[in-house]
PDB file of N, CA and C in Angstrom:
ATOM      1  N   UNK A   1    -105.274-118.569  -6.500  1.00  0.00           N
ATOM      2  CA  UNK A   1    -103.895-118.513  -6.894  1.00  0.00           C
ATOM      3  C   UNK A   1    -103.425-117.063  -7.001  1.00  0.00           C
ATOM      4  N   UNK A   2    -103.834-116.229  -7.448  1.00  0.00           N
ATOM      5  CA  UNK A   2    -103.842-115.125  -7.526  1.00  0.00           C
ATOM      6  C   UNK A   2    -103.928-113.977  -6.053  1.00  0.00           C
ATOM      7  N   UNK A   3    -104.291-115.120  -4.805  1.00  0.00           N
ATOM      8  CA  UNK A   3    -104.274-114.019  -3.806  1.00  0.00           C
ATOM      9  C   UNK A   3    -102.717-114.150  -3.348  1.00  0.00           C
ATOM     10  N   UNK A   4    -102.214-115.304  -3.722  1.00  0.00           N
ATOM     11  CA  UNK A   4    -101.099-115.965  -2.573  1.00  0.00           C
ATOM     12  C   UNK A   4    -100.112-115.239  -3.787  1.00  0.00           C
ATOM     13  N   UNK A   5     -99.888-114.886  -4.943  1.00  0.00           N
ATOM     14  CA  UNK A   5     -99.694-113.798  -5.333  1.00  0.00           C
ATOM     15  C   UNK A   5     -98.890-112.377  -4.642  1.00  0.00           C
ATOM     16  N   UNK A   6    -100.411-111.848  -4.627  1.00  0.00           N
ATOM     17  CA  UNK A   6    -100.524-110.647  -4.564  1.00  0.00           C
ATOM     18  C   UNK A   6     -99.848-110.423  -2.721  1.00  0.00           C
ATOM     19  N   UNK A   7    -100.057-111.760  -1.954  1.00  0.00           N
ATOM     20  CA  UNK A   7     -99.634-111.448  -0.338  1.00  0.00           C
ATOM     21  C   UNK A   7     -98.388-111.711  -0.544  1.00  0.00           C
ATOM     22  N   UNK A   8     -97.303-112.120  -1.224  1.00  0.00           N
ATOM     23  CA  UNK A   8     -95.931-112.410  -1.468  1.00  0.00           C
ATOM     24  C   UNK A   8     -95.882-111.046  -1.693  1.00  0.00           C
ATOM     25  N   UNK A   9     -96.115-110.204  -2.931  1.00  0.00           N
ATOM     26  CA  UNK A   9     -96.065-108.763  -3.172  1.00  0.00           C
ATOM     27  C   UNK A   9     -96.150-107.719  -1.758  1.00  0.00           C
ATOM     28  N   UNK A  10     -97.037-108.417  -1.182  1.00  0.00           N
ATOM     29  CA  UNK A  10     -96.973-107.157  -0.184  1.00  0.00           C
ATOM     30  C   UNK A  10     -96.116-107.208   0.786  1.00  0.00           C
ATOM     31  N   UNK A  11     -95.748-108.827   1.015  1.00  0.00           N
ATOM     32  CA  UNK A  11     -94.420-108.859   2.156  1.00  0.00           C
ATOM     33  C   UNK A  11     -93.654-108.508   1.490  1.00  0.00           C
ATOM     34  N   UNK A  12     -92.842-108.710   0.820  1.00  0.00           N
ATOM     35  CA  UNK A  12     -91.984-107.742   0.036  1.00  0.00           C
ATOM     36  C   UNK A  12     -91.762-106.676   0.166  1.00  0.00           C
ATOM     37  N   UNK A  13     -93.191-105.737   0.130  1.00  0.00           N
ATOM     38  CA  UNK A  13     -93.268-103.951  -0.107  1.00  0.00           C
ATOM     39  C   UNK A  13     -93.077-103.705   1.224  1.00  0.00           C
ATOM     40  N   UNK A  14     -93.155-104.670   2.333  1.00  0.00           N
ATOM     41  CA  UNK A  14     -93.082-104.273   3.327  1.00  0.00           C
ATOM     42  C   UNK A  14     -92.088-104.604   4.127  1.00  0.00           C
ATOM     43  N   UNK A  15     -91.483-105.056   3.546  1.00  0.00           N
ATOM     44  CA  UNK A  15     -89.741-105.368   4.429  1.00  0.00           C
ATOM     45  C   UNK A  15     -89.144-104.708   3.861  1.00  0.00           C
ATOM     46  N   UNK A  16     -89.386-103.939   2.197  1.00  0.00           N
ATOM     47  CA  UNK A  16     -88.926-103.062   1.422  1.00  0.00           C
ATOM     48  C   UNK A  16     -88.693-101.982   2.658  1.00  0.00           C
ATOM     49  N   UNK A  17     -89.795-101.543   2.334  1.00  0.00           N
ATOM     50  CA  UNK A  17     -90.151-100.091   3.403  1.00  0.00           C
ATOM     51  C   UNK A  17     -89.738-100.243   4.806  1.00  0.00           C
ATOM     52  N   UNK A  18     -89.145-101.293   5.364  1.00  0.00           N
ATOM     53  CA  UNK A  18     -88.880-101.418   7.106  1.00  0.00           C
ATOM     54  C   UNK A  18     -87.179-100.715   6.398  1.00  0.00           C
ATOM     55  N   UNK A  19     -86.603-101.678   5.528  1.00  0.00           N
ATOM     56  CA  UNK A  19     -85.794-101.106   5.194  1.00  0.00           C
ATOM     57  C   UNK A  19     -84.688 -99.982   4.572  1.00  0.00           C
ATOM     58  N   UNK A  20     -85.867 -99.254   3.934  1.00  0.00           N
ATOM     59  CA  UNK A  20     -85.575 -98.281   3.843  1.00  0.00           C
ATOM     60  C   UNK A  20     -85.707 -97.056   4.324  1.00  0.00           C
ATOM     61  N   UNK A  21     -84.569 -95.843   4.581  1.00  0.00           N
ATOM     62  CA  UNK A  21     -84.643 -94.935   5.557  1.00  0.00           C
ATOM     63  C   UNK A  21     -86.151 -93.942   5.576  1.00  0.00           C
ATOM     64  N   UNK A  22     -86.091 -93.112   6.440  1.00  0.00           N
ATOM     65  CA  UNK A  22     -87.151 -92.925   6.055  1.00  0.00           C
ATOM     66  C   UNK A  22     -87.626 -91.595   5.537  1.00  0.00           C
ATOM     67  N   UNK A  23     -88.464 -90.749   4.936  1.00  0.00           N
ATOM     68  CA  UNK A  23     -88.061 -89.829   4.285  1.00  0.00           C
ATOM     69  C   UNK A  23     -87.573 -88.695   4.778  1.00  0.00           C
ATOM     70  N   UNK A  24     -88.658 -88.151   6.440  1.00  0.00           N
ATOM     71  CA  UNK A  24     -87.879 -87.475   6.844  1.00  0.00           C
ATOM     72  C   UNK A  24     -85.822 -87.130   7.110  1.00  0.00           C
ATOM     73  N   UNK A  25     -85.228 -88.239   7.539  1.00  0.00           N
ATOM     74  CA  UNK A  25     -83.971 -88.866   7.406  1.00  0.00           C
ATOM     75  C   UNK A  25     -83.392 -87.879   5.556  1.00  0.00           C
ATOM     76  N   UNK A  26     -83.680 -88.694   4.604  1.00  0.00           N
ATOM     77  CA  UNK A  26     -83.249 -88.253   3.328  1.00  0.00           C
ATOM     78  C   UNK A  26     -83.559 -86.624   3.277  1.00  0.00           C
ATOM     79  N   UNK A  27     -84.567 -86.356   3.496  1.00  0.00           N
ATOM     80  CA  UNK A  27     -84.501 -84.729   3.239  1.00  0.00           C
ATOM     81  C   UNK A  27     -83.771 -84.147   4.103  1.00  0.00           C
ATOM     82  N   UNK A  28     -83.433 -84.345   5.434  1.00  0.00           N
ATOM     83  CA  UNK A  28     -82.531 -83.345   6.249  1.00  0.00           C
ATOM     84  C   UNK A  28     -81.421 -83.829   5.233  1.00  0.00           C
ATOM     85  N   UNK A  29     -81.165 -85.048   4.809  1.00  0.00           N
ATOM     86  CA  UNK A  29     -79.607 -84.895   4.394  1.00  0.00           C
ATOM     87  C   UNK A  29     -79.561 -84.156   3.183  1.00  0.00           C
ATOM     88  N   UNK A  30     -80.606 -84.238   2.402  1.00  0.00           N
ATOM     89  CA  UNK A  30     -80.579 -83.368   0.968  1.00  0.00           C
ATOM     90  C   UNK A  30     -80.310 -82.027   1.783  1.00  0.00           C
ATOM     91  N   UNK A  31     -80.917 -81.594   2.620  1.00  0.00           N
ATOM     92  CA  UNK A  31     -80.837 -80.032   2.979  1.00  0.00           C
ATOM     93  C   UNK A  31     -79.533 -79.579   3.433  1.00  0.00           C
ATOM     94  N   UNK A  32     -78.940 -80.921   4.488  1.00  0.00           N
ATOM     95  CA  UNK A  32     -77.539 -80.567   4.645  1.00  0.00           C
ATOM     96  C   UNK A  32     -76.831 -80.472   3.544  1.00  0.00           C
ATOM     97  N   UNK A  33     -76.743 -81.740   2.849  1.00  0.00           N
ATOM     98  CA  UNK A  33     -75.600 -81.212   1.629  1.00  0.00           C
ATOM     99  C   UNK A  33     -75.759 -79.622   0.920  1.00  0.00           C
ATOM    100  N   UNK A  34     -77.178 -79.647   0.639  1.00  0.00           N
ATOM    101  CA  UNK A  34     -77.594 -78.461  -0.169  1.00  0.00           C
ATOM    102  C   UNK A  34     -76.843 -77.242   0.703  1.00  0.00           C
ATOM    103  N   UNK A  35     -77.046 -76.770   2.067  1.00  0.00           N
ATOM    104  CA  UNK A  35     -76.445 -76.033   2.760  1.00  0.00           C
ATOM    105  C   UNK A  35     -74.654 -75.964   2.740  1.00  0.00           C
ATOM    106  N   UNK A  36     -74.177 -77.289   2.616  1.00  0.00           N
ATOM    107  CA  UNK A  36     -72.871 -77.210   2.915  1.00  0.00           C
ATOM    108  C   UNK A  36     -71.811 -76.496   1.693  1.00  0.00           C
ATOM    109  N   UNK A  37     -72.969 -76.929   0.589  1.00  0.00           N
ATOM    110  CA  UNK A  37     -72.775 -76.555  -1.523  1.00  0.00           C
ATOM    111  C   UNK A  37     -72.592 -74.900  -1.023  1.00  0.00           C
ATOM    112  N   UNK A  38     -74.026 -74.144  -0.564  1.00  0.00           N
ATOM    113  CA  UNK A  38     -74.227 -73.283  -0.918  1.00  0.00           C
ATOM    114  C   UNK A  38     -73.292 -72.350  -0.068  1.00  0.00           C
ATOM    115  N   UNK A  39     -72.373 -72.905   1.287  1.00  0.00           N
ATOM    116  CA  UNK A  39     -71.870 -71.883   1.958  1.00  0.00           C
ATOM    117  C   UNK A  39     -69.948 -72.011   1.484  1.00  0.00           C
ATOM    118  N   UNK A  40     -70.340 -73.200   0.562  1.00  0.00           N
ATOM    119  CA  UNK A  40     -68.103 -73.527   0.077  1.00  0.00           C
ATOM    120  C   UNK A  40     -68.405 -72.403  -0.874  1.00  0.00           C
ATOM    121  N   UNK A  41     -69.384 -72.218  -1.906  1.00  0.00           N
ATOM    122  CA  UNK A  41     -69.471 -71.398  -2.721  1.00  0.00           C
ATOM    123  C   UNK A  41     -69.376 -69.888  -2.291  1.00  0.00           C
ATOM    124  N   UNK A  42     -70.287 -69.397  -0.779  1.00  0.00           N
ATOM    125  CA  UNK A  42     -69.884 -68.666  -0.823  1.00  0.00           C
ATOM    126  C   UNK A  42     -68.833 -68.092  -0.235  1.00  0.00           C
ATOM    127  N   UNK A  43     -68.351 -68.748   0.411  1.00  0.00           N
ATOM    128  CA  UNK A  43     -66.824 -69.161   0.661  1.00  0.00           C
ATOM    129  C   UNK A  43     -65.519 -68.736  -0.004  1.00  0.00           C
ATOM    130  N   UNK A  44     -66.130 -69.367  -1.294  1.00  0.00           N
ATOM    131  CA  UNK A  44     -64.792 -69.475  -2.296  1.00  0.00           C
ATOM    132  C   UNK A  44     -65.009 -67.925  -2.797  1.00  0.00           C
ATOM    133  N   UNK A  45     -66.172 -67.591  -3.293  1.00  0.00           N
ATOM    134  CA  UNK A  45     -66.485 -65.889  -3.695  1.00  0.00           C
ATOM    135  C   UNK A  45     -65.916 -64.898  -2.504  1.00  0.00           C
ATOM    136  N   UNK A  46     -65.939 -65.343  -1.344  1.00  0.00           N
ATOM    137  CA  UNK A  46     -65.331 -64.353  -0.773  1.00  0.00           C
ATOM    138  C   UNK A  46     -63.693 -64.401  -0.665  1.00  0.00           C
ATOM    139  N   UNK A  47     -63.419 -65.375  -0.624  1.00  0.00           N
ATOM    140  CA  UNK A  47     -61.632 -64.978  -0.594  1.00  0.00           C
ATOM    141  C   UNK A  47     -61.168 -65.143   1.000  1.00  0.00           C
ATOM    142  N   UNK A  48     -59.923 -65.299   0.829  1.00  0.00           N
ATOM    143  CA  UNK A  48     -58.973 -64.982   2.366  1.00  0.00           C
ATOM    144  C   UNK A  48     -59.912 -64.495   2.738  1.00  0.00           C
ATOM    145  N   UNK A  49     -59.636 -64.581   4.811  1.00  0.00           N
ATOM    146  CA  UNK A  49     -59.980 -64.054   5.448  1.00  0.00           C
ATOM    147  C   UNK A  49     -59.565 -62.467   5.634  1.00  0.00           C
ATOM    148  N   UNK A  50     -58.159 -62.794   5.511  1.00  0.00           N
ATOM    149  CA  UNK A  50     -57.446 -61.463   5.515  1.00  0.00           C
ATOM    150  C   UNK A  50     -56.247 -61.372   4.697  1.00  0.00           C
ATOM    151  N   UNK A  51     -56.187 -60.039   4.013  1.00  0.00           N
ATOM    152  CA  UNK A  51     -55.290 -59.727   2.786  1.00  0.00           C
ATOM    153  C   UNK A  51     -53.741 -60.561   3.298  1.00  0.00           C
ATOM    154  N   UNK A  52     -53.589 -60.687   2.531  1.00  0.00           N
ATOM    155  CA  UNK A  52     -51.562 -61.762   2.409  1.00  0.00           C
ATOM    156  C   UNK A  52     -51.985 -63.242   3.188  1.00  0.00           C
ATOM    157  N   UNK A  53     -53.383 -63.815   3.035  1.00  0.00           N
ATOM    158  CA  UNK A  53     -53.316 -64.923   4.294  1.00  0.00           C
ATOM    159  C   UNK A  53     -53.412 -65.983   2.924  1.00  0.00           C
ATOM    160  N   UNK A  54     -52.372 -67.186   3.021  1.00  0.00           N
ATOM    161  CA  UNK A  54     -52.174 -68.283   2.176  1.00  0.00           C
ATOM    162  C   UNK A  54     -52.592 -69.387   3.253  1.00  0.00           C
ATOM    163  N   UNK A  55     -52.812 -70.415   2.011  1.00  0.00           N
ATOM    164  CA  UNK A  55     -53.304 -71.695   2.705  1.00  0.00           C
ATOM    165  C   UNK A  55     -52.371 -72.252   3.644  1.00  0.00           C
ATOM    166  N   UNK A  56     -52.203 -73.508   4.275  1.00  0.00           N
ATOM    167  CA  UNK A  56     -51.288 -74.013   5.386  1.00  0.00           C
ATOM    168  C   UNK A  56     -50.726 -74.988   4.736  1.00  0.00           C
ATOM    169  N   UNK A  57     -50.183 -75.410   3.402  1.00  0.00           N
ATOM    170  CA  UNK A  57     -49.558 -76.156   3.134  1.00  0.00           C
ATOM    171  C   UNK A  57     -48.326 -75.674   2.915  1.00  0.00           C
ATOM    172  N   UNK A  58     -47.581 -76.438   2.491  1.00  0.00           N
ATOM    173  CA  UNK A  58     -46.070 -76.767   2.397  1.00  0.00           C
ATOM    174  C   UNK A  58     -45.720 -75.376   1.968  1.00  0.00           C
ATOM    175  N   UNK A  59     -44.745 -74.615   2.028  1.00  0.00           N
ATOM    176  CA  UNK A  59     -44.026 -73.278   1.066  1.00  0.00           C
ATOM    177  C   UNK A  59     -42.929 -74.117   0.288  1.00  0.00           C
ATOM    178  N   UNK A  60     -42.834 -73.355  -1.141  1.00  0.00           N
ATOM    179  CA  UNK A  60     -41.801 -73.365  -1.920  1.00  0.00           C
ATOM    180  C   UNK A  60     -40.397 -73.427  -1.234  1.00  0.00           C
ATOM    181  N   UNK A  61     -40.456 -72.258  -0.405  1.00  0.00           N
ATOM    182  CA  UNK A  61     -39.299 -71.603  -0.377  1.00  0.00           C
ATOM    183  C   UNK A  61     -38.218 -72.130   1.073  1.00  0.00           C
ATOM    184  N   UNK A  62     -39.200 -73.294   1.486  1.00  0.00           N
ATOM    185  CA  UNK A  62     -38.506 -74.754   3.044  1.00  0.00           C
ATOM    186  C   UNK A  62     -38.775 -73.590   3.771  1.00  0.00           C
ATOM    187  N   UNK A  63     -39.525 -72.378   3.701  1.00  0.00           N
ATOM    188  CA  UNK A  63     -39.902 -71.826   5.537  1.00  0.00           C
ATOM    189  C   UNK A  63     -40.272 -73.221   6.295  1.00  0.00           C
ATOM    190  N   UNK A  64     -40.986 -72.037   7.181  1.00  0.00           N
ATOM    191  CA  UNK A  64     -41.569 -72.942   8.252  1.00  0.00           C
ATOM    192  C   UNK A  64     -43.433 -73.829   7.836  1.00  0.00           C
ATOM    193  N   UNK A  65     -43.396 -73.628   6.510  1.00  0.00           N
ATOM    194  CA  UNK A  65     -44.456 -74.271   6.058  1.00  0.00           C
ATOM    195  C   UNK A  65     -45.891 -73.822   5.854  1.00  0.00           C
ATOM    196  N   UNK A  66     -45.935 -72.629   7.217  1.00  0.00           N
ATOM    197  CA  UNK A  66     -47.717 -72.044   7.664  1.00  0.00           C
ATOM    198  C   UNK A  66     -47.552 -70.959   7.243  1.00  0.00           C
ATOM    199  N   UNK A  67     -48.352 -69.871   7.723  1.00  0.00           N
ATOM    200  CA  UNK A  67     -49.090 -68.611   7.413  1.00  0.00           C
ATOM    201  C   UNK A  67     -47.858 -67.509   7.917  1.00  0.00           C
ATOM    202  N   UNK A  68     -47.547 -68.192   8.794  1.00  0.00           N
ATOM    203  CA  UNK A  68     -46.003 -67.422  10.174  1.00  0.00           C
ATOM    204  C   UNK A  68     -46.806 -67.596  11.360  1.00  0.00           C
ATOM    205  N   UNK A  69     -47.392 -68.747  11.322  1.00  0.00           N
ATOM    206  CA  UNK A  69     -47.974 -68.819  13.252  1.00  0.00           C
ATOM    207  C   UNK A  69     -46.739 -70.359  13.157  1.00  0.00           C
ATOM    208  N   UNK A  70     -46.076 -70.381  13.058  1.00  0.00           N
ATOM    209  CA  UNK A  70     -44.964 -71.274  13.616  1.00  0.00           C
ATOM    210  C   UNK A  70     -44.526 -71.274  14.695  1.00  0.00           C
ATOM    211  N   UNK A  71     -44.521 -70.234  15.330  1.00  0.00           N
ATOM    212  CA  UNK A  71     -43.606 -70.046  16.545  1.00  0.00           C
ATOM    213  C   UNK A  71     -44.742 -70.635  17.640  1.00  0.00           C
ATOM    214  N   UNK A  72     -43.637 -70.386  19.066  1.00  0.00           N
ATOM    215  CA  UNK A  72     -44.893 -70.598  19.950  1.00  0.00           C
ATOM    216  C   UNK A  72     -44.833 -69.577  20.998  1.00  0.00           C
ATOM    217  N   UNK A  73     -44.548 -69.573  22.279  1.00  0.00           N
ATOM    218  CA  UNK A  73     -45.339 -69.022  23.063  1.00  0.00           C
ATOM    219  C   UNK A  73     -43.908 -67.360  22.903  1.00  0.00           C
ATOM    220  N   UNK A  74     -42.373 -68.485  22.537  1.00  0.00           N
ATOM    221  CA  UNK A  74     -41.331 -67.217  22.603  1.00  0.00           C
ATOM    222  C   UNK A  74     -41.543 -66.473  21.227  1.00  0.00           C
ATOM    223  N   UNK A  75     -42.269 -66.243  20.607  1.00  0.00           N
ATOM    224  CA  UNK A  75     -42.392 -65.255  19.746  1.00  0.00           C
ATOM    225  C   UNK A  75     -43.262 -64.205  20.251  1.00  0.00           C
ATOM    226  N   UNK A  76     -43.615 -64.167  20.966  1.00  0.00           N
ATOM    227  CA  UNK A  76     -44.489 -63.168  21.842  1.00  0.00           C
ATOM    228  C   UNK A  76     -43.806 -62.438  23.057  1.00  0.00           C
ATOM    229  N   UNK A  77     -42.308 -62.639  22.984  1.00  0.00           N
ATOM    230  CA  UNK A  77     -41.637 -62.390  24.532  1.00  0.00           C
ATOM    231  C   UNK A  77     -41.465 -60.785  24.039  1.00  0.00           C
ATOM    232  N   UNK A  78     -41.376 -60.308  23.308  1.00  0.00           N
ATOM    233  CA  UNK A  78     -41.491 -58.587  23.270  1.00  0.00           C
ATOM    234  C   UNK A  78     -42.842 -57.731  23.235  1.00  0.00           C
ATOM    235  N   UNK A  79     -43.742 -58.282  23.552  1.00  0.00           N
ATOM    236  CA  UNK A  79     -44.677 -57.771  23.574  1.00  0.00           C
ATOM    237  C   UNK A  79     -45.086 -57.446  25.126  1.00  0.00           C
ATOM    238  N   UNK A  80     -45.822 -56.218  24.904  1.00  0.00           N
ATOM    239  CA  UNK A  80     -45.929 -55.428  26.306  1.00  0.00           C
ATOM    240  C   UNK A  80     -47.225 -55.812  27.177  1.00  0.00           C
ATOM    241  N   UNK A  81     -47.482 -56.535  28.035  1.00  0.00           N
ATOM    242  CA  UNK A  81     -47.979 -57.280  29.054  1.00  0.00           C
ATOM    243  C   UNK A  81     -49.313 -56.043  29.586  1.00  0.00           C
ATOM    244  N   UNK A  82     -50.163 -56.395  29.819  1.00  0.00           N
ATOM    245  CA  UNK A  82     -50.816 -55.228  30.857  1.00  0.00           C
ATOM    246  C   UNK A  82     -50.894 -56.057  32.272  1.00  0.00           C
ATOM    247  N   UNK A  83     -50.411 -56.911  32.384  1.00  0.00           N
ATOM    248  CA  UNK A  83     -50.583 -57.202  33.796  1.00  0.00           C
ATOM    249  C   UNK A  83     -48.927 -57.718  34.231  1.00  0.00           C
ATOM    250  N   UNK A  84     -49.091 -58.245  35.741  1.00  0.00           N
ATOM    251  CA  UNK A  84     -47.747 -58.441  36.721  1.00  0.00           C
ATOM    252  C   UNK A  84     -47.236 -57.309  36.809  1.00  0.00           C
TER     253      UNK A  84
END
């Protein structure tokens, strides 16, 4: 009585384990998250990319909403060409 038991226990442990991922799997993801923590942080310690640069949401003030890359290709028509 006691074996038919113990072989229920092991099918169990072992459809357990088909089912669950496997460890390699869990540690890359621990490492990714861990990586993704450690580079917002240093991220956030560093700041803008570049001095006066604000996020891309909405402005107070009804501009055009972005950084000033709003325009498109005619905001560039005074600028001096090196070619043609």
């Amino acid at each position: 009585m006691d074996e038919s038991r113990q072989s229920s226990w092991t099918g169990a442990g072992a459809a357990l384990r088909k089912a669950a991922p496997p460890p390699a799997l869990c540690g890359f993801l621990l490492l990714l998250a861990l990586i993704f923590t450690v580079s917002y942080v240093v991220g956030a310690g560093a700041g803008p990319v570049a001095p006066g640069m604000h996020g891309g949401g909405t402005s107070r003030e009804g501009g055009d909403g972005g950084g000033g890359g709003g325009g498109g290709v005619d905001d560039m028509g005074d600028m001096q060409g090196g070619h043609g």
